[in-house]
Protein backbone atom coordinates (compact mmCIF):
# COMPACT_ATOMS: atom_id res chain seq x y z
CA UNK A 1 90.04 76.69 67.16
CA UNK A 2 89.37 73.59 68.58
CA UNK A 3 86.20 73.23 71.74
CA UNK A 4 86.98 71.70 74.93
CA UNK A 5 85.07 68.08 75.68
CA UNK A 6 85.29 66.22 78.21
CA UNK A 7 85.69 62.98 75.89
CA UNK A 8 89.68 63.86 76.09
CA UNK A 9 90.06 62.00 79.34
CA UNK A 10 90.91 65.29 81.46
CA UNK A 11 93.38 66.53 78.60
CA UNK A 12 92.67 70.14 77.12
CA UNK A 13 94.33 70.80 73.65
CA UNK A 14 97.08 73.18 73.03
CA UNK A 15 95.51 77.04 72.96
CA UNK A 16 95.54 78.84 68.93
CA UNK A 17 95.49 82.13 70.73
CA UNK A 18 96.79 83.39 73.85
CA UNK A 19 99.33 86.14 75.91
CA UNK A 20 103.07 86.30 76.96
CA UNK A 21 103.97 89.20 78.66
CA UNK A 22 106.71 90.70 81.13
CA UNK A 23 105.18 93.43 82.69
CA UNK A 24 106.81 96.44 84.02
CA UNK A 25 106.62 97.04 87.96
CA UNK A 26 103.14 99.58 88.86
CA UNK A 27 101.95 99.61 84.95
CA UNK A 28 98.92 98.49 83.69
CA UNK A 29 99.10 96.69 80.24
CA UNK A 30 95.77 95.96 78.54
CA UNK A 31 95.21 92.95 76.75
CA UNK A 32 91.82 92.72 74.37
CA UNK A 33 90.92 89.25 73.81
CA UNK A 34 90.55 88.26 70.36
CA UNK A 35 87.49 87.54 68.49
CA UNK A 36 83.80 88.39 68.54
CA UNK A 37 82.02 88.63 71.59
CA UNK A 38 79.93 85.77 70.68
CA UNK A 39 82.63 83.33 71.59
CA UNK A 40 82.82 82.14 75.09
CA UNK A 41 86.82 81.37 76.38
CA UNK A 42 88.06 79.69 79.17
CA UNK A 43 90.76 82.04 80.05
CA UNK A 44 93.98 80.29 81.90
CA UNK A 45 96.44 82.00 83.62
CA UNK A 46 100.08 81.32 84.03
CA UNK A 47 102.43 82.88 86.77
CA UNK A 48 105.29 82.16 88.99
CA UNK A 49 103.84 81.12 92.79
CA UNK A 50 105.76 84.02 94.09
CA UNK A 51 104.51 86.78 91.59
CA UNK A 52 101.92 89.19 92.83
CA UNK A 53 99.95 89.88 89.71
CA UNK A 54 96.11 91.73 89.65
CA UNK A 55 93.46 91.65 86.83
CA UNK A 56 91.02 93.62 85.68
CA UNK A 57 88.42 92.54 84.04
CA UNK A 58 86.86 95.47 82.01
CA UNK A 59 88.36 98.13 83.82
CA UNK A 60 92.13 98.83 84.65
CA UNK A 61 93.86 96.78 87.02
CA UNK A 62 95.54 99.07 90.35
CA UNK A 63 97.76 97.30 92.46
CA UNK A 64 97.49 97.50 96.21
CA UNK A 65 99.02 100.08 98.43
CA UNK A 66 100.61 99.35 101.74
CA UNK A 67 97.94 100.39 105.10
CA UNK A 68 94.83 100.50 102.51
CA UNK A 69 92.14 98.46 102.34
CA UNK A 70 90.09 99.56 98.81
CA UNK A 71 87.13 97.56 96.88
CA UNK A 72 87.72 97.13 93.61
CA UNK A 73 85.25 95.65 91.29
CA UNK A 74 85.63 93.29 88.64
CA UNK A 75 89.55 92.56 89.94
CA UNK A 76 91.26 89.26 91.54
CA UNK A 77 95.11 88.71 92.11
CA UNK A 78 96.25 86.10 89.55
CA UNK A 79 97.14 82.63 91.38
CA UNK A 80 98.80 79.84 89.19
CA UNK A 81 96.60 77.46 86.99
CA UNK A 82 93.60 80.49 87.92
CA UNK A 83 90.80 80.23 84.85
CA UNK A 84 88.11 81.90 84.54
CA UNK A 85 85.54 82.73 81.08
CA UNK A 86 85.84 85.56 79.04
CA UNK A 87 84.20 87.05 75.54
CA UNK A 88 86.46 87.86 72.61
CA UNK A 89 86.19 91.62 73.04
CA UNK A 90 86.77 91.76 77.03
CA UNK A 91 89.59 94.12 77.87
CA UNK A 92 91.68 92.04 80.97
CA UNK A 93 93.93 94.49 82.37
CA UNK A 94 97.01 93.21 84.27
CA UNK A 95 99.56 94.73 87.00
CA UNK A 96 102.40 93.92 89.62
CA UNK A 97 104.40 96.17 91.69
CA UNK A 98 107.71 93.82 90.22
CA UNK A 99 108.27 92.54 86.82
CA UNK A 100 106.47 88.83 86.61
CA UNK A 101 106.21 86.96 83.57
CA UNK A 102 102.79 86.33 82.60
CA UNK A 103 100.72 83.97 80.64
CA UNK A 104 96.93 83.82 78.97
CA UNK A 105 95.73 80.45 77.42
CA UNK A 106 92.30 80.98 75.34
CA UNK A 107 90.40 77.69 74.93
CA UNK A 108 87.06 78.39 73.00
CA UNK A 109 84.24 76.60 75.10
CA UNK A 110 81.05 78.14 73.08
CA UNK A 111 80.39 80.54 70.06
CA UNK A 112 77.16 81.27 69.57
């Protein structure tokens, strides 16, 4: 896999590993990201602007539920071009009350 550096003029190359998904309306689906945990990714997400997707981090993703207000840890709602860093191992958990297309690019930043 190739590293990220900044010598590419702001251009990233294209991600060896990675999710597509469709996800069914109010059903988690788990995702393990590949490799050892010794491998730092950037993680970045791809969804429609008008999908309402959650994830979990670790834990299972719950979506919201209409006149509740509940903290959940370890959980953001997925924006488009969102990235964040994950370990091969990490479980990222992912849910929407419709049925969004959804997409994970891995980009390996660090393996120690």
């Amino acid at each position: 896999m190739t590293t990220y550096s900044s010598s590419f003029d702001n251009t990233k190359p294209f991600s060896h590993n990675g999710l597509q998904a469709l996800l069914v309306a109010s059903t988690a689906l788990p995702w393990t990201v590949p490799g050892l945990a010794t491998k730092t990714y950037r993680a970045e997400f791809s969804v429609s602007t008008t999908a309402d997707v959650w994830v979990s981090s670790n834990g299972t993703a719950i979506a919201p539920v209409s006149g509740s207000a509940v903290t959940v840890n370890n959980q953001e709602r997925v924006y488009p071009g969102m990235a964040r860093f994950v370990k091969g191992g990490d479980i990222l958990s992912f849910i929407s009350t419709g049925t969004p297309q959804l997409g994970v690019s891995l980009l390996l930043v660090q393996s120690t």
